[in-house]
Every structure is written in C-alpha cells, then in structure tokens.
PDB file of N, CA and C in Angstrom:
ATOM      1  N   UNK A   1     -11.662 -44.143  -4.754  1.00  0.00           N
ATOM      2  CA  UNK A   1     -11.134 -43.636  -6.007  1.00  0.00           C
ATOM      3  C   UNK A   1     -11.420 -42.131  -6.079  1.00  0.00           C
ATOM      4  N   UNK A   2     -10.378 -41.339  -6.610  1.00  0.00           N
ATOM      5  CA  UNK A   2     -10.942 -39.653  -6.913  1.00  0.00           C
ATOM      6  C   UNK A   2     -11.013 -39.703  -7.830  1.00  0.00           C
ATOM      7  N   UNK A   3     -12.077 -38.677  -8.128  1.00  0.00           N
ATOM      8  CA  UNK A   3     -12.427 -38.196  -9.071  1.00  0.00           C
ATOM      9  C   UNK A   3     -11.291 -37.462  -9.631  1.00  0.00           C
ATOM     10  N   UNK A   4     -11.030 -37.194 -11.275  1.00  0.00           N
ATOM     11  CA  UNK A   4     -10.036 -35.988 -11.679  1.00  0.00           C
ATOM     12  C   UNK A   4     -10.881 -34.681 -11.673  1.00  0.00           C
ATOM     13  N   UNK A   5     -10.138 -33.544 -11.464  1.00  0.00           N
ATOM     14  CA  UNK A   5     -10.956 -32.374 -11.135  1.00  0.00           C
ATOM     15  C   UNK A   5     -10.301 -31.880 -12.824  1.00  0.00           C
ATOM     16  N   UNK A   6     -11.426 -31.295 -13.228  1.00  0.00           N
ATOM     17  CA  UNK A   6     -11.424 -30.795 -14.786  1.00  0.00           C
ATOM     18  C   UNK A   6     -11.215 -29.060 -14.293  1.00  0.00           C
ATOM     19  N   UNK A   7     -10.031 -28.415 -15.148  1.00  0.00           N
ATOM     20  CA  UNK A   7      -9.818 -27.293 -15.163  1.00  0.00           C
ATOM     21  C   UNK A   7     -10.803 -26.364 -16.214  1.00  0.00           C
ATOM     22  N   UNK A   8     -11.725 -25.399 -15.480  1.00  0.00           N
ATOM     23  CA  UNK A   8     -12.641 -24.533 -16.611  1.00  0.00           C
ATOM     24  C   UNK A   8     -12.252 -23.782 -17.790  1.00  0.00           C
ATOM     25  N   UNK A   9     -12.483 -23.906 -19.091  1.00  0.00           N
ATOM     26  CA  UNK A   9     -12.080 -23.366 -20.220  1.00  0.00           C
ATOM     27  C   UNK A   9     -12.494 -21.545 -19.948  1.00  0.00           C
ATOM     28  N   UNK A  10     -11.590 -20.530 -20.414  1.00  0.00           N
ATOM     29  CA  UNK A  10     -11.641 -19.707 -20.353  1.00  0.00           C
ATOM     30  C   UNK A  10     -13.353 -19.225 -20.644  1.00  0.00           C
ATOM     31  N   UNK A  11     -13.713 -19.686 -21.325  1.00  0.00           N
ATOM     32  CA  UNK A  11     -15.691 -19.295 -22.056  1.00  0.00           C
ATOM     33  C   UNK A  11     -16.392 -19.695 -20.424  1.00  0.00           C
ATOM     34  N   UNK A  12     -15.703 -21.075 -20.593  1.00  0.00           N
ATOM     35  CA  UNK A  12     -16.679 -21.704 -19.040  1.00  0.00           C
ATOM     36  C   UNK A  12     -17.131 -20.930 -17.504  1.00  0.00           C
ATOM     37  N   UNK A  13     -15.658 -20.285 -17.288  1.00  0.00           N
ATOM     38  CA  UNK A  13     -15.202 -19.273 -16.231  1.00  0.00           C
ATOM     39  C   UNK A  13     -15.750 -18.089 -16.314  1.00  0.00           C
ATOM     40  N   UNK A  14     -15.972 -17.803 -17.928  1.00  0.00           N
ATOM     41  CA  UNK A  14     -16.899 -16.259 -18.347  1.00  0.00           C
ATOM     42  C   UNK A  14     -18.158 -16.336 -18.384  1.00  0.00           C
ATOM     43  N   UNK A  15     -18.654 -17.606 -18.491  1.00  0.00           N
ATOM     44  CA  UNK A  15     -20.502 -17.919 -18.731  1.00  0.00           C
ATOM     45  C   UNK A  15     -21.086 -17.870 -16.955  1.00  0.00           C
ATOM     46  N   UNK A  16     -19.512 -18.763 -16.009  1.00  0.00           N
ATOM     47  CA  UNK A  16     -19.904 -18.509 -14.690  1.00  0.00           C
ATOM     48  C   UNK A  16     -20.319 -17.085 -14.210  1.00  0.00           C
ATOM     49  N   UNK A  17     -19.143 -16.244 -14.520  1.00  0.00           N
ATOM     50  CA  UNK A  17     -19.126 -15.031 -13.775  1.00  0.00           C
ATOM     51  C   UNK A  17     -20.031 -13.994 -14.328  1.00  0.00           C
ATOM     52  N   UNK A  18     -20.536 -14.530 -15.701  1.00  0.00           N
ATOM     53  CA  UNK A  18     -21.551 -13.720 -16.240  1.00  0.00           C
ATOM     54  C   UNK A  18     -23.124 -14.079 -15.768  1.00  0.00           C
ATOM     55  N   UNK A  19     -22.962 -15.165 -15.423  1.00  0.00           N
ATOM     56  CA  UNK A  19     -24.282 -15.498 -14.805  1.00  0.00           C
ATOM     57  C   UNK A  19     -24.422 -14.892 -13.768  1.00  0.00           C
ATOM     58  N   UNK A  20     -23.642 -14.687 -12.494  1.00  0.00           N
ATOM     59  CA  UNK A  20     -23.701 -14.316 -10.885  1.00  0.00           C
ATOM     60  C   UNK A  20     -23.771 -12.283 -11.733  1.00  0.00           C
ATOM     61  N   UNK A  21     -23.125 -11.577 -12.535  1.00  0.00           N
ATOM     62  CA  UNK A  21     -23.159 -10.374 -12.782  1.00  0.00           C
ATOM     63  C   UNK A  21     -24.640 -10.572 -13.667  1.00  0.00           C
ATOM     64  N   UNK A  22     -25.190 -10.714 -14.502  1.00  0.00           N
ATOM     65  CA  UNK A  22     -26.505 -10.761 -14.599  1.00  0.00           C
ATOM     66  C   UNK A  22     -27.608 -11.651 -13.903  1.00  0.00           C
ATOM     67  N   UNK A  23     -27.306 -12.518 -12.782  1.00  0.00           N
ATOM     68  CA  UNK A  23     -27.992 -12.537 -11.850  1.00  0.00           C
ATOM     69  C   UNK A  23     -28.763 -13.711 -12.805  1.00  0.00           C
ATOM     70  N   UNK A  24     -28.767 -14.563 -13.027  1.00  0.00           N
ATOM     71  CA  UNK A  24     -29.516 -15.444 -14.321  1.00  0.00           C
ATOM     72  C   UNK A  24     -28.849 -16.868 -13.623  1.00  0.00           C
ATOM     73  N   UNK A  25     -29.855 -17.572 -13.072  1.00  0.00           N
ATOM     74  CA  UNK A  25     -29.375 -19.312 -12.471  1.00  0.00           C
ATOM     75  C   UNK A  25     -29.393 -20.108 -13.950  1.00  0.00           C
ATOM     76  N   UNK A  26     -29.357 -21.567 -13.747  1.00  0.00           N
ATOM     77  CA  UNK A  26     -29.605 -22.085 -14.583  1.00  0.00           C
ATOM     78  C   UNK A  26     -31.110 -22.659 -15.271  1.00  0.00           C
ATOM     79  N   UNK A  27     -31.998 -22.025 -14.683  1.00  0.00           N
ATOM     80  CA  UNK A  27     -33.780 -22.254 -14.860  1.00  0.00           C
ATOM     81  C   UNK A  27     -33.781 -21.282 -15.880  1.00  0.00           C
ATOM     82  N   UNK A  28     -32.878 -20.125 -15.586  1.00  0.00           N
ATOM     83  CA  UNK A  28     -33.300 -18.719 -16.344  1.00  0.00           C
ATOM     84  C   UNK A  28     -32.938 -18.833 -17.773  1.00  0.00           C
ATOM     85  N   UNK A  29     -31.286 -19.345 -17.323  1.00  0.00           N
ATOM     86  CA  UNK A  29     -30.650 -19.565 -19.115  1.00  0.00           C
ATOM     87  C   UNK A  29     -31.365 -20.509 -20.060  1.00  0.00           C
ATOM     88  N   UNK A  30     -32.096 -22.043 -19.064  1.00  0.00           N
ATOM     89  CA  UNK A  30     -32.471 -23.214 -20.007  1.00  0.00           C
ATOM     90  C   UNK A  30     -34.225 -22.289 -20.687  1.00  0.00           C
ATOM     91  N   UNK A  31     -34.663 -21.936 -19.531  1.00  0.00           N
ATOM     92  CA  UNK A  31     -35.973 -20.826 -19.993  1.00  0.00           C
ATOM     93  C   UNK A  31     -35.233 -20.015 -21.323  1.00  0.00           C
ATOM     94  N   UNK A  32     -34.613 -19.267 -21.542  1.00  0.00           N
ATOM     95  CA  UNK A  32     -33.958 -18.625 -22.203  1.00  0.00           C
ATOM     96  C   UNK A  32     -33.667 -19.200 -23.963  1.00  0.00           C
ATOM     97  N   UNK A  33     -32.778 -20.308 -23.331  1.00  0.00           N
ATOM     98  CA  UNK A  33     -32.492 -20.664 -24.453  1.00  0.00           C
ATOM     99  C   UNK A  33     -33.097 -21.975 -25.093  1.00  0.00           C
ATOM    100  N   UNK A  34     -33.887 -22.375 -24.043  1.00  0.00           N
ATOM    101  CA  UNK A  34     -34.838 -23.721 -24.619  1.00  0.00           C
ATOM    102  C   UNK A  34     -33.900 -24.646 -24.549  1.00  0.00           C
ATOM    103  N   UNK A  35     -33.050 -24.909 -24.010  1.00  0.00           N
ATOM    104  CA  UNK A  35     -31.723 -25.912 -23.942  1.00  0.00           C
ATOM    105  C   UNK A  35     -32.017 -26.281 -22.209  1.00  0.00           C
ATOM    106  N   UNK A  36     -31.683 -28.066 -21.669  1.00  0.00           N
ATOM    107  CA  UNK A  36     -32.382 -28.224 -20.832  1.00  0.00           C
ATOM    108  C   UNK A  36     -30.962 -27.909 -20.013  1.00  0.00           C
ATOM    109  N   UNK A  37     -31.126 -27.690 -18.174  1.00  0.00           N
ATOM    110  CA  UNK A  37     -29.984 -27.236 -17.684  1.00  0.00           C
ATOM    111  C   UNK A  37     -29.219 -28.355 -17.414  1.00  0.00           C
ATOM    112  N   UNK A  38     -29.380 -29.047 -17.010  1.00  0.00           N
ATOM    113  CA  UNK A  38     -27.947 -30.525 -17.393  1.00  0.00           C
ATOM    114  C   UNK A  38     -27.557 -30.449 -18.662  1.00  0.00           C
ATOM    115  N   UNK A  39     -27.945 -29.907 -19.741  1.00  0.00           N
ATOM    116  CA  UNK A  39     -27.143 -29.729 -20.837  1.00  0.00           C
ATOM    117  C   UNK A  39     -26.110 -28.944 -20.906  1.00  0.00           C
ATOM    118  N   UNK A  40     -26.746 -27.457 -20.411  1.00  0.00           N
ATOM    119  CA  UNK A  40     -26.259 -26.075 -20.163  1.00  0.00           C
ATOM    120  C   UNK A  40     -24.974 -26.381 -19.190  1.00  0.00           C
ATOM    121  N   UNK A  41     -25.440 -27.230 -18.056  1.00  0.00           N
ATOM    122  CA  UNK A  41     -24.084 -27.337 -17.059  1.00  0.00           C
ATOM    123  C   UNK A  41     -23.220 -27.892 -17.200  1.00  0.00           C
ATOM    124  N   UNK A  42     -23.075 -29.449 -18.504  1.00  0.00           N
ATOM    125  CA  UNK A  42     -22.385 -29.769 -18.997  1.00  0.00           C
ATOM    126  C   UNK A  42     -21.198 -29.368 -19.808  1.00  0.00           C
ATOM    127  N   UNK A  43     -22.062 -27.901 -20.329  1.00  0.00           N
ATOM    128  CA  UNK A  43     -21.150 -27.397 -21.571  1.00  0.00           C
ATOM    129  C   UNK A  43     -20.599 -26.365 -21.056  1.00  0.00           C
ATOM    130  N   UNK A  44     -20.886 -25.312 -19.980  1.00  0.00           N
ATOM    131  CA  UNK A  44     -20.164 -24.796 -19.199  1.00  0.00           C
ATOM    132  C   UNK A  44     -19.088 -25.669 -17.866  1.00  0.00           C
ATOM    133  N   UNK A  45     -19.288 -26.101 -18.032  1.00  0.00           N
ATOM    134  CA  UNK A  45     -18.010 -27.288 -16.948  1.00  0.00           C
ATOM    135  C   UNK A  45     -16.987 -27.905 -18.001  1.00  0.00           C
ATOM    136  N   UNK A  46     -17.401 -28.043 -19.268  1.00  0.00           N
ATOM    137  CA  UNK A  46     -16.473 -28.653 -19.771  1.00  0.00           C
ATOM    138  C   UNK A  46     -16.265 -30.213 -19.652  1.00  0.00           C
ATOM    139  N   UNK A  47     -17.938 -30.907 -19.723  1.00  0.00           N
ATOM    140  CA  UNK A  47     -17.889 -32.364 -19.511  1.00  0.00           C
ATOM    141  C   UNK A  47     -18.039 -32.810 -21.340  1.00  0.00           C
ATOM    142  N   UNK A  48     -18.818 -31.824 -21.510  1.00  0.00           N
ATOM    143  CA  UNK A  48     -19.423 -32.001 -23.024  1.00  0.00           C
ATOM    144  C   UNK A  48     -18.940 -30.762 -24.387  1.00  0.00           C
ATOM    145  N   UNK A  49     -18.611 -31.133 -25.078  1.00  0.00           N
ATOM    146  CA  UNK A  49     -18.235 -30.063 -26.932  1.00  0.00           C
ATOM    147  C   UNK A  49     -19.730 -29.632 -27.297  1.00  0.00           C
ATOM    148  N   UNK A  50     -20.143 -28.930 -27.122  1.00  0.00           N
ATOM    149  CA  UNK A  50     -21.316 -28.582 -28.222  1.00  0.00           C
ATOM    150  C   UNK A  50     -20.982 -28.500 -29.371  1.00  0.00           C
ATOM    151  N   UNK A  51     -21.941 -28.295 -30.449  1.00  0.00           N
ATOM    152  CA  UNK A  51     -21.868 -27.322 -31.499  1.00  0.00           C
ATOM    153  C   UNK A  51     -21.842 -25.963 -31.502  1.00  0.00           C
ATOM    154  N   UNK A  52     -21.003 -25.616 -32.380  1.00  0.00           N
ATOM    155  CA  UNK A  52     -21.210 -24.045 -32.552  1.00  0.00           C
ATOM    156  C   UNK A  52     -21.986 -23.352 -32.005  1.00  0.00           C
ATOM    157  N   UNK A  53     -23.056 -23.520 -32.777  1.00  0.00           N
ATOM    158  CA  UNK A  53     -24.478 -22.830 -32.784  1.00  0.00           C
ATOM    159  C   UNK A  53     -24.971 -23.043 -31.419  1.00  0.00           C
ATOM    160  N   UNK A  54     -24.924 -23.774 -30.750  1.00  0.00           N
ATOM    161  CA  UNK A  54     -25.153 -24.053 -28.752  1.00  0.00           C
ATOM    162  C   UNK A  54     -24.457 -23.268 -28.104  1.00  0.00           C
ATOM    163  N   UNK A  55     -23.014 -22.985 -28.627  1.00  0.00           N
ATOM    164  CA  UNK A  55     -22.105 -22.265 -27.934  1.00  0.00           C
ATOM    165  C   UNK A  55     -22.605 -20.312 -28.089  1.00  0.00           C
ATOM    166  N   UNK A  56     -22.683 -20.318 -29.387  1.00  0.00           N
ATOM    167  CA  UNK A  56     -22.991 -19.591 -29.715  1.00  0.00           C
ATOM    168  C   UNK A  56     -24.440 -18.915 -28.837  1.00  0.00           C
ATOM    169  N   UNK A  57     -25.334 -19.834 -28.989  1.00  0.00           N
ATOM    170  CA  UNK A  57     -27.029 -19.533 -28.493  1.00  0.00           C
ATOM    171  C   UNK A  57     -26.618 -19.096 -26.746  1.00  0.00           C
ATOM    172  N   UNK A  58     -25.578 -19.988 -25.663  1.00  0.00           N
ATOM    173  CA  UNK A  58     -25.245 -19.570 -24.463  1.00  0.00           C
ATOM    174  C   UNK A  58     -24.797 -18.471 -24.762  1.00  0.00           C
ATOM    175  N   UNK A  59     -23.649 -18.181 -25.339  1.00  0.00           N
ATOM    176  CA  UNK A  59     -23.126 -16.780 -25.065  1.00  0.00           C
ATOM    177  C   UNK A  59     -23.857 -15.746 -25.394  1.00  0.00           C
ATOM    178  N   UNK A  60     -24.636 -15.707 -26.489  1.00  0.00           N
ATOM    179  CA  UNK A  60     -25.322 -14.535 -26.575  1.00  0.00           C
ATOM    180  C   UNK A  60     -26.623 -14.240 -25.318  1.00  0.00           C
ATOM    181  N   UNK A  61     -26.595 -15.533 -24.736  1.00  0.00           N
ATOM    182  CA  UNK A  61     -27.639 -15.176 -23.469  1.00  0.00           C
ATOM    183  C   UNK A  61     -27.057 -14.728 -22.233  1.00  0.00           C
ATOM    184  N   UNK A  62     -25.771 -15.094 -22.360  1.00  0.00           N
ATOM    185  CA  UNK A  62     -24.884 -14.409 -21.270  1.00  0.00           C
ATOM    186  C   UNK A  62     -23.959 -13.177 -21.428  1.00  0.00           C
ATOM    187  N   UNK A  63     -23.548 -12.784 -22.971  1.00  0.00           N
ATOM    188  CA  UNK A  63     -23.391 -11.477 -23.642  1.00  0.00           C
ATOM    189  C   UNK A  63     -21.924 -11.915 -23.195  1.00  0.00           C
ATOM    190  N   UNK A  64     -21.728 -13.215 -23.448  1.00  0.00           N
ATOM    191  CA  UNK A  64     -20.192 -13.550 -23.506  1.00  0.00           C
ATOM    192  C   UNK A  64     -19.285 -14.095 -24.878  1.00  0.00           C
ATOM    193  N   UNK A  65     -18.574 -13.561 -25.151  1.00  0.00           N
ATOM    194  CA  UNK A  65     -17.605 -13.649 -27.012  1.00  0.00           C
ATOM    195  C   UNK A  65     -17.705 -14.894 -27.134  1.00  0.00           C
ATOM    196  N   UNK A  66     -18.472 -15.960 -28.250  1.00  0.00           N
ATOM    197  CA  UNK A  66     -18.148 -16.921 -28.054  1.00  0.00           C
ATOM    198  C   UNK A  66     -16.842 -17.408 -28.773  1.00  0.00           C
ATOM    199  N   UNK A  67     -16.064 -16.396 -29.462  1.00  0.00           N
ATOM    200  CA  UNK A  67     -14.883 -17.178 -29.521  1.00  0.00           C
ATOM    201  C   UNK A  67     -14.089 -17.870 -28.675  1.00  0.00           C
ATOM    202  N   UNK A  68     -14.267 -17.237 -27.188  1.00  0.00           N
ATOM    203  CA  UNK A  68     -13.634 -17.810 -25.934  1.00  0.00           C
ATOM    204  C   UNK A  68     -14.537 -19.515 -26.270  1.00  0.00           C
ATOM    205  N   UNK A  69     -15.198 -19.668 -26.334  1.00  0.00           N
ATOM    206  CA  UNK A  69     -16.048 -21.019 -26.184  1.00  0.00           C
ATOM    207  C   UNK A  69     -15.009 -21.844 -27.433  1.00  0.00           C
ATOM    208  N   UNK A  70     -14.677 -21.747 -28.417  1.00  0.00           N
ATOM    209  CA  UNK A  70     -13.930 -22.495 -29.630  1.00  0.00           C
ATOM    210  C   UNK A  70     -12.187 -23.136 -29.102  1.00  0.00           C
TER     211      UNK A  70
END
C-alpha cells in the first residue's frame, strides 16, 4: 500500500527553510519553545492544525509571518 504524500502549506515550507537559514534543528526549536519535537514536526508537515497561539509561538521562533500558518 502507498502512502499519500501530503503537499507542504506555504508556513510549513517557510518554518523549513527558516530553520536550515537560522541553523536551529528540531532540539533547538522544542528547547525554544517548550513544545515537544514530534509535536513541532507534526505541525510543520501538515499532519496536525494547531492553535493559533502554537502557530504563532513557532513562527516567532523562526521569525516567520504567521499568517502564512492560517
């Protein structure tokens, strides 16, 4: 059976490329934001909706708009 391959939401694609340009894995962001990183990777892949305020708390650690995230 395949898997379906999930296309990245525009925020998702910006939290990636903002991570590799500030150099920040996912130990750094969950350190960061106190959010554990299977959470973090969830909500950047686009498996899981956060709340606002989650979306919000990533982007400002990655200095990415979170309107892209809505």
């Amino acid at each position: 059976m395949k898997k379906e391959k999930r296309e990245l939401s525009p925020w998702g694609r910006q939290c990636k490329v903002q991570m590799v340009v500030l150099g920040k894995t996912l130990s750094d962001l969950s350190a960061e934001t106190k959010l554990s990183k299977t959470y973090i990777s969830s909500i950047i892949n686009g498996r899981m909706i956060p709340p606002e305020d989650t979306i919000r708390t990533i982007s400002n650690a990655l200095e990415v708009d979170a309107a892209l995230g809505r």
